[in-house]
PDB file of N, CA and C in Angstrom:
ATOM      1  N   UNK A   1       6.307  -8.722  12.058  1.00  0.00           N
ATOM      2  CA  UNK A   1       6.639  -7.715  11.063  1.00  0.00           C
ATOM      3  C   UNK A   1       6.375  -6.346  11.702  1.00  0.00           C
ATOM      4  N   UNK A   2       7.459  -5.658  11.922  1.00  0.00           N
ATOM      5  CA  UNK A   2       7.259  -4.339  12.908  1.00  0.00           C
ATOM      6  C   UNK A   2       8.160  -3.717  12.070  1.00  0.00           C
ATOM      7  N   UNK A   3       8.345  -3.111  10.856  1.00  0.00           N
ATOM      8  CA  UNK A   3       9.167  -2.392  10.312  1.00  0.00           C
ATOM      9  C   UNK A   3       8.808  -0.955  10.082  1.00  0.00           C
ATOM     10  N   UNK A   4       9.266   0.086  10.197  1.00  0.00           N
ATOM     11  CA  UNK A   4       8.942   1.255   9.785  1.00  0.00           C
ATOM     12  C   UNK A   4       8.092   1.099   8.568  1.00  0.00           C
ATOM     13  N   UNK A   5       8.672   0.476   7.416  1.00  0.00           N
ATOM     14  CA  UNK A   5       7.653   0.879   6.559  1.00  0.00           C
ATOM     15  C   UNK A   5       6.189   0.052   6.629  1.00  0.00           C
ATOM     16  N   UNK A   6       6.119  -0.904   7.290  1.00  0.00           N
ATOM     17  CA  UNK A   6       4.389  -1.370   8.079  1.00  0.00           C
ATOM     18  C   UNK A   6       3.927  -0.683   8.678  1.00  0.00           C
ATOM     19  N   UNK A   7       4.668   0.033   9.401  1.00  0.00           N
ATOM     20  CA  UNK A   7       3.833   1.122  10.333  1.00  0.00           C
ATOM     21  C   UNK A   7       3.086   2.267   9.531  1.00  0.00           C
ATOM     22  N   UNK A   8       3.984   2.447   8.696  1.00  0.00           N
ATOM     23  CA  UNK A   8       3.611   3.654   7.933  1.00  0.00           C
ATOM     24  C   UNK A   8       2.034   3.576   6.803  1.00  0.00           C
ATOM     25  N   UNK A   9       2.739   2.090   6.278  1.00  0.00           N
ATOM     26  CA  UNK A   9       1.481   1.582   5.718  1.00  0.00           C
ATOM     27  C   UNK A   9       0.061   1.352   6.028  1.00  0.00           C
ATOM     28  N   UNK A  10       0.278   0.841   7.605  1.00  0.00           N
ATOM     29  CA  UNK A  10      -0.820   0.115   8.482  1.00  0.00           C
ATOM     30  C   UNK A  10      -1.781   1.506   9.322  1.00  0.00           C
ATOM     31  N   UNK A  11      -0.780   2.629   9.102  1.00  0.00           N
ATOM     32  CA  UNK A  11      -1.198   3.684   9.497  1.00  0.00           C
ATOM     33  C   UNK A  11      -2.055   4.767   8.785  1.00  0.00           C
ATOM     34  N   UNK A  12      -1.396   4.419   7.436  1.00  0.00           N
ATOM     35  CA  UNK A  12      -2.271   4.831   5.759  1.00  0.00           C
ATOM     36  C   UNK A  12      -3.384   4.377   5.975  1.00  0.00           C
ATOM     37  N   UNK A  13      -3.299   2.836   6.053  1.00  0.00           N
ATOM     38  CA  UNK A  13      -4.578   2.060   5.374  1.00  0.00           C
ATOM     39  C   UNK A  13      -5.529   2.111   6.825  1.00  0.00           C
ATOM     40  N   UNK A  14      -5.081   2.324   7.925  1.00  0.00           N
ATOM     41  CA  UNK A  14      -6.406   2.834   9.054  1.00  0.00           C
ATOM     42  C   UNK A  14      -6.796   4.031   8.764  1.00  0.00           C
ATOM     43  N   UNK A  15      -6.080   4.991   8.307  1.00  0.00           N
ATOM     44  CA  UNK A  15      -6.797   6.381   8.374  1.00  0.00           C
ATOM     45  C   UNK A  15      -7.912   6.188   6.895  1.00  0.00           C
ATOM     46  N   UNK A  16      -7.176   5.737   5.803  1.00  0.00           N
ATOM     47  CA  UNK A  16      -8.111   5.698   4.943  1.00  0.00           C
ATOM     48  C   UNK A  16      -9.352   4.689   4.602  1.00  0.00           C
ATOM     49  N   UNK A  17      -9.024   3.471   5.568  1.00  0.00           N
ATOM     50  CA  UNK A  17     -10.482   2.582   5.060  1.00  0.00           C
ATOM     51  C   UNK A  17     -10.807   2.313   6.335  1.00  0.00           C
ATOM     52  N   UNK A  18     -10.786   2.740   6.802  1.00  0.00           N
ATOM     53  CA  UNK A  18     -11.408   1.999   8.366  1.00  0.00           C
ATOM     54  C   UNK A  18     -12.811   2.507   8.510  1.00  0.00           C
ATOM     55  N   UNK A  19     -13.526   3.538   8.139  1.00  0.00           N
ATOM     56  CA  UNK A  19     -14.818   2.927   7.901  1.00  0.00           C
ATOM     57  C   UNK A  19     -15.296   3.238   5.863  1.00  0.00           C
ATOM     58  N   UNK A  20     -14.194   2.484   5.275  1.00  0.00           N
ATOM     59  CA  UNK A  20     -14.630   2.095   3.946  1.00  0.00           C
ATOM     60  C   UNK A  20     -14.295   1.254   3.771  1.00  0.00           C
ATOM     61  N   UNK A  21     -14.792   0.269   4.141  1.00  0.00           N
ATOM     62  CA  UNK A  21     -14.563  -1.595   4.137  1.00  0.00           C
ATOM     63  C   UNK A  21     -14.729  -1.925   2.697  1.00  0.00           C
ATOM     64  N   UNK A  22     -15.823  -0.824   2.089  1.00  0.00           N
ATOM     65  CA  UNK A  22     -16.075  -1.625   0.527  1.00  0.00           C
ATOM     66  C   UNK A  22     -15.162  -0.469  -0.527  1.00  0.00           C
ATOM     67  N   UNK A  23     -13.906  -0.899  -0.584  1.00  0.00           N
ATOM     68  CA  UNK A  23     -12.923   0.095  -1.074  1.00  0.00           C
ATOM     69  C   UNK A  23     -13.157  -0.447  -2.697  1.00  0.00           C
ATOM     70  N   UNK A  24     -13.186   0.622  -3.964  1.00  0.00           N
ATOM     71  CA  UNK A  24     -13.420  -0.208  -4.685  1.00  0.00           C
ATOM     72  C   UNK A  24     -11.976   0.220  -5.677  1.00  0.00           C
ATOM     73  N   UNK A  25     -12.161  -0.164  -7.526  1.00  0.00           N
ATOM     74  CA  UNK A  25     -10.501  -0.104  -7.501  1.00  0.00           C
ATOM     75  C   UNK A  25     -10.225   1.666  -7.875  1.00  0.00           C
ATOM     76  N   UNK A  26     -10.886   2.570  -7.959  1.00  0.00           N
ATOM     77  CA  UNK A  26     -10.766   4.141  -7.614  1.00  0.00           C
ATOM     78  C   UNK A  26      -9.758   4.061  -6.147  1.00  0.00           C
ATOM     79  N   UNK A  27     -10.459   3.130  -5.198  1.00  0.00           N
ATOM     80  CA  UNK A  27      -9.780   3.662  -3.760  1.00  0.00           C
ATOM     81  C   UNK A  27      -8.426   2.565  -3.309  1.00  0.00           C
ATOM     82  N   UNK A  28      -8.398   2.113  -4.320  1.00  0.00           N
ATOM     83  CA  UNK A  28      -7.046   0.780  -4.488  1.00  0.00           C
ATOM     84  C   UNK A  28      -6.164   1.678  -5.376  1.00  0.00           C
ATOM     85  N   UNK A  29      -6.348   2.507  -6.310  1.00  0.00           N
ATOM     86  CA  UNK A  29      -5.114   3.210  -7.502  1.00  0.00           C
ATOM     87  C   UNK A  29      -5.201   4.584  -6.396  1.00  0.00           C
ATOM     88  N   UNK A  30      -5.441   5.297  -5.846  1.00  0.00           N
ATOM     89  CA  UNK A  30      -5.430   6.497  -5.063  1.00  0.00           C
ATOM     90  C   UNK A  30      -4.573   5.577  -3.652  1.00  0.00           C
ATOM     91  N   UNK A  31      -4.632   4.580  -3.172  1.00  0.00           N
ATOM     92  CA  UNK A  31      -3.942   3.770  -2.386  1.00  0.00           C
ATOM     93  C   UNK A  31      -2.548   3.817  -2.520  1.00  0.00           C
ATOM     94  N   UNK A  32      -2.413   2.988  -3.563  1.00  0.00           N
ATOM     95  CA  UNK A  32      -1.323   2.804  -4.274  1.00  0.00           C
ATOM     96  C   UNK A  32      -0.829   3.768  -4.750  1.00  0.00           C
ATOM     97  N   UNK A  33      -1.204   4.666  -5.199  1.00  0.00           N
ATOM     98  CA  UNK A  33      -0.446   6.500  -6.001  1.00  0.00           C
ATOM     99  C   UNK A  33      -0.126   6.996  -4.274  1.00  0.00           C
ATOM    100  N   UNK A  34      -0.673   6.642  -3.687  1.00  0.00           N
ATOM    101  CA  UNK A  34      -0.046   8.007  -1.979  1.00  0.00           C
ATOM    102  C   UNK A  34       0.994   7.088  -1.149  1.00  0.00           C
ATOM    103  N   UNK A  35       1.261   5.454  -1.552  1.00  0.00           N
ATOM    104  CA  UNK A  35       2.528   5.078  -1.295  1.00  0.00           C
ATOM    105  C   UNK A  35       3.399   4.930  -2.450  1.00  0.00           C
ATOM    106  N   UNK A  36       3.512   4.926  -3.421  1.00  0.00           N
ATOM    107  CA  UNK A  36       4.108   5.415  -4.570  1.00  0.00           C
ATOM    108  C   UNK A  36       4.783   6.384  -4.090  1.00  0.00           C
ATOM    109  N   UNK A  37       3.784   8.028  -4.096  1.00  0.00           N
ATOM    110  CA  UNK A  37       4.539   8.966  -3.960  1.00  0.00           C
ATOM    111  C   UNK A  37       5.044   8.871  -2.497  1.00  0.00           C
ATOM    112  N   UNK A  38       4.907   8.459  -1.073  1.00  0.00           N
ATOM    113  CA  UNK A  38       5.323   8.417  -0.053  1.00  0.00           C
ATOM    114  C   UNK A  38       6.376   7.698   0.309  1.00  0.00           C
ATOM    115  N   UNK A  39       6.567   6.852  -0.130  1.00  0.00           N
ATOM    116  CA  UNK A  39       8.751   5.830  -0.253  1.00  0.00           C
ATOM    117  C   UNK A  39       9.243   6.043  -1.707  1.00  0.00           C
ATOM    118  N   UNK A  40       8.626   6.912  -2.237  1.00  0.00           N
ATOM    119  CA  UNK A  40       9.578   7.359  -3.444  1.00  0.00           C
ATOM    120  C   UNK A  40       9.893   6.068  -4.246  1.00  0.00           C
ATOM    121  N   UNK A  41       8.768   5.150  -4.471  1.00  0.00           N
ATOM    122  CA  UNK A  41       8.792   4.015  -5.555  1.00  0.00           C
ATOM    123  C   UNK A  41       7.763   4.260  -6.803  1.00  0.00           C
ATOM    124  N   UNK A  42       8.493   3.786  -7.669  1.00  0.00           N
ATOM    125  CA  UNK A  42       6.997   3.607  -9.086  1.00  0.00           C
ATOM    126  C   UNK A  42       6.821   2.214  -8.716  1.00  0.00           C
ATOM    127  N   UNK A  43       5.454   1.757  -8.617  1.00  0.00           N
ATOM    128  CA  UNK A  43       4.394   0.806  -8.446  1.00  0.00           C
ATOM    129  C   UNK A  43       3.696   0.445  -9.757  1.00  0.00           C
ATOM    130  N   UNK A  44       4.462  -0.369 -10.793  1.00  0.00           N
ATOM    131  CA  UNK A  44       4.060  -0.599 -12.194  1.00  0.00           C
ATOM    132  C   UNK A  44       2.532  -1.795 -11.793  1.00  0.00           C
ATOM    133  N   UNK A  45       1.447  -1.146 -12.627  1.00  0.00           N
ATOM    134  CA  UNK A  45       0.243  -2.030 -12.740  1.00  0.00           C
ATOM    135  C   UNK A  45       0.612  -3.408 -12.413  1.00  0.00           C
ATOM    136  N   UNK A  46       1.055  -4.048 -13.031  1.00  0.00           N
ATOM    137  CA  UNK A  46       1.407  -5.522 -12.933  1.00  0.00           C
ATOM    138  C   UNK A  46       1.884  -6.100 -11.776  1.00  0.00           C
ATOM    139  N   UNK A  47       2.837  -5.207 -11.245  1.00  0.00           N
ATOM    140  CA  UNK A  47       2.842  -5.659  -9.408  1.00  0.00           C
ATOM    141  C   UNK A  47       1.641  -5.219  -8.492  1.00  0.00           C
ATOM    142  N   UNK A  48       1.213  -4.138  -8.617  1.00  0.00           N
ATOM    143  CA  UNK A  48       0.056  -4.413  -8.291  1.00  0.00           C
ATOM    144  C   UNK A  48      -1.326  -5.830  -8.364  1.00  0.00           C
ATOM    145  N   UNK A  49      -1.314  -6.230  -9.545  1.00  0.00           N
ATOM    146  CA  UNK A  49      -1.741  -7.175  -9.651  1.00  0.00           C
ATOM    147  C   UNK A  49      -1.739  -8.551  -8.819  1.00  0.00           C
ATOM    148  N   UNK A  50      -0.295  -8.536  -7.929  1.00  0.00           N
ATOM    149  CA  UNK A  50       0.153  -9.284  -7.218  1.00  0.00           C
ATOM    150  C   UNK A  50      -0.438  -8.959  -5.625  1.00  0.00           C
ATOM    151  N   UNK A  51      -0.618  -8.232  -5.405  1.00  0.00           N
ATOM    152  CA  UNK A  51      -0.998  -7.664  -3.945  1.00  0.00           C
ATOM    153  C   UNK A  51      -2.658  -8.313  -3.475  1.00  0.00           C
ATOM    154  N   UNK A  52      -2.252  -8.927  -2.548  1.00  0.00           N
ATOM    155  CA  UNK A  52      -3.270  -9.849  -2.146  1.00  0.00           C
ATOM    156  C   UNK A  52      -3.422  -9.339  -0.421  1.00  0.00           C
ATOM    157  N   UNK A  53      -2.143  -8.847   0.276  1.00  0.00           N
ATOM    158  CA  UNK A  53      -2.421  -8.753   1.659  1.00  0.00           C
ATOM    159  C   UNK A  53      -1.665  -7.519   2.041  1.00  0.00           C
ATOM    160  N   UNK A  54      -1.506  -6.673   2.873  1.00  0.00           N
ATOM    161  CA  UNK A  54      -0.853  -5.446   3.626  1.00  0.00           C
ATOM    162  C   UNK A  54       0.556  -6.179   3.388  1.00  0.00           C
ATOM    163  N   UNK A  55       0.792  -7.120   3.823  1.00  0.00           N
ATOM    164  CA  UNK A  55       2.021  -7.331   4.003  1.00  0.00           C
ATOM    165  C   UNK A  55       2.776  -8.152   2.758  1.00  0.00           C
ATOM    166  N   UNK A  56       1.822  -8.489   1.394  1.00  0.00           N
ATOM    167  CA  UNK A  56       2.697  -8.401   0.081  1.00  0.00           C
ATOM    168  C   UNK A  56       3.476  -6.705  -0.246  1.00  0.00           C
ATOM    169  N   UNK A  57       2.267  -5.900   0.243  1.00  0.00           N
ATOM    170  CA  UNK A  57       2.648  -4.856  -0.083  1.00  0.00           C
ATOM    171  C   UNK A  57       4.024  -3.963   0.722  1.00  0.00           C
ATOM    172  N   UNK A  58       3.722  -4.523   2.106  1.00  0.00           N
ATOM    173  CA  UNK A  58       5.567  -4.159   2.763  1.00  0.00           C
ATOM    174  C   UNK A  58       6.452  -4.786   2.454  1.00  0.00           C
ATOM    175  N   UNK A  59       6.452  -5.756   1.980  1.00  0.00           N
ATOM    176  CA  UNK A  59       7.384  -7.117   1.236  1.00  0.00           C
ATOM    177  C   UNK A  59       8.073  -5.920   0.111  1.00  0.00           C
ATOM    178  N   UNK A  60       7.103  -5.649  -1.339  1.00  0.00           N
ATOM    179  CA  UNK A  60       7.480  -5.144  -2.085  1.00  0.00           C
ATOM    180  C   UNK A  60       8.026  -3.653  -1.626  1.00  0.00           C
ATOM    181  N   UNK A  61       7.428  -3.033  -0.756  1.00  0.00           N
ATOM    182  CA  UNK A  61       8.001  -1.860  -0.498  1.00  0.00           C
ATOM    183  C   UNK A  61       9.676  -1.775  -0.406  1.00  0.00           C
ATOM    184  N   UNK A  62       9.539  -2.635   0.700  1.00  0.00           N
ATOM    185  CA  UNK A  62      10.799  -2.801   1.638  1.00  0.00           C
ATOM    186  C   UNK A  62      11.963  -3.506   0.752  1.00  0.00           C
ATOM    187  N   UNK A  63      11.550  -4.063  -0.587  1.00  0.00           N
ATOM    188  CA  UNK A  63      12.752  -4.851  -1.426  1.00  0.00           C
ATOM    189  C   UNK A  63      13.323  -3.096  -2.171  1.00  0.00           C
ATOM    190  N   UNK A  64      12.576  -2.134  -1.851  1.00  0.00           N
ATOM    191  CA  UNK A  64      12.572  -1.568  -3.041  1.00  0.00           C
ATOM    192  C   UNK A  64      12.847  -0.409  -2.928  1.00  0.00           C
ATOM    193  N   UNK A  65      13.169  -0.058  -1.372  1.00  0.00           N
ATOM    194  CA  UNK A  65      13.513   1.175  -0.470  1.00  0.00           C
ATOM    195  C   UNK A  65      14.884   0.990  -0.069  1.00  0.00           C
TER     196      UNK A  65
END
């Protein structure tokens, strides 16, 4: 999985948790709101709910871009 939008993601989520391993859900909805606003998707609660790994979350990106 080498897609632009993984990179972009994988590049988010190093700058922002790489030393906040214990992210809690404040730093999961501020997550989710700066790729929201960054591929120009709404991210309804309930899919969220679904997100288990980086790469559910390029899955959904990428259906949706």
């Amino acid at each position: 999985m080498d897609s632009e939008v993984f990179s972009r993601i994988r590049d988010y989520l190093a700058d922002q948790l790489v030393n906040d391993f214990g992210a809690d859900s404040l730093d999961v909805i501020d997550m989710i709101t700066t790729l929201s606003d960054e591929f120009g998707v709404e991210i309804p609660d309930e899919d969220i709910e679904n997100f288990h790994t980086v790469g559910d979350v390029v899955n959904y990106l990428e259906e949706r871009i």
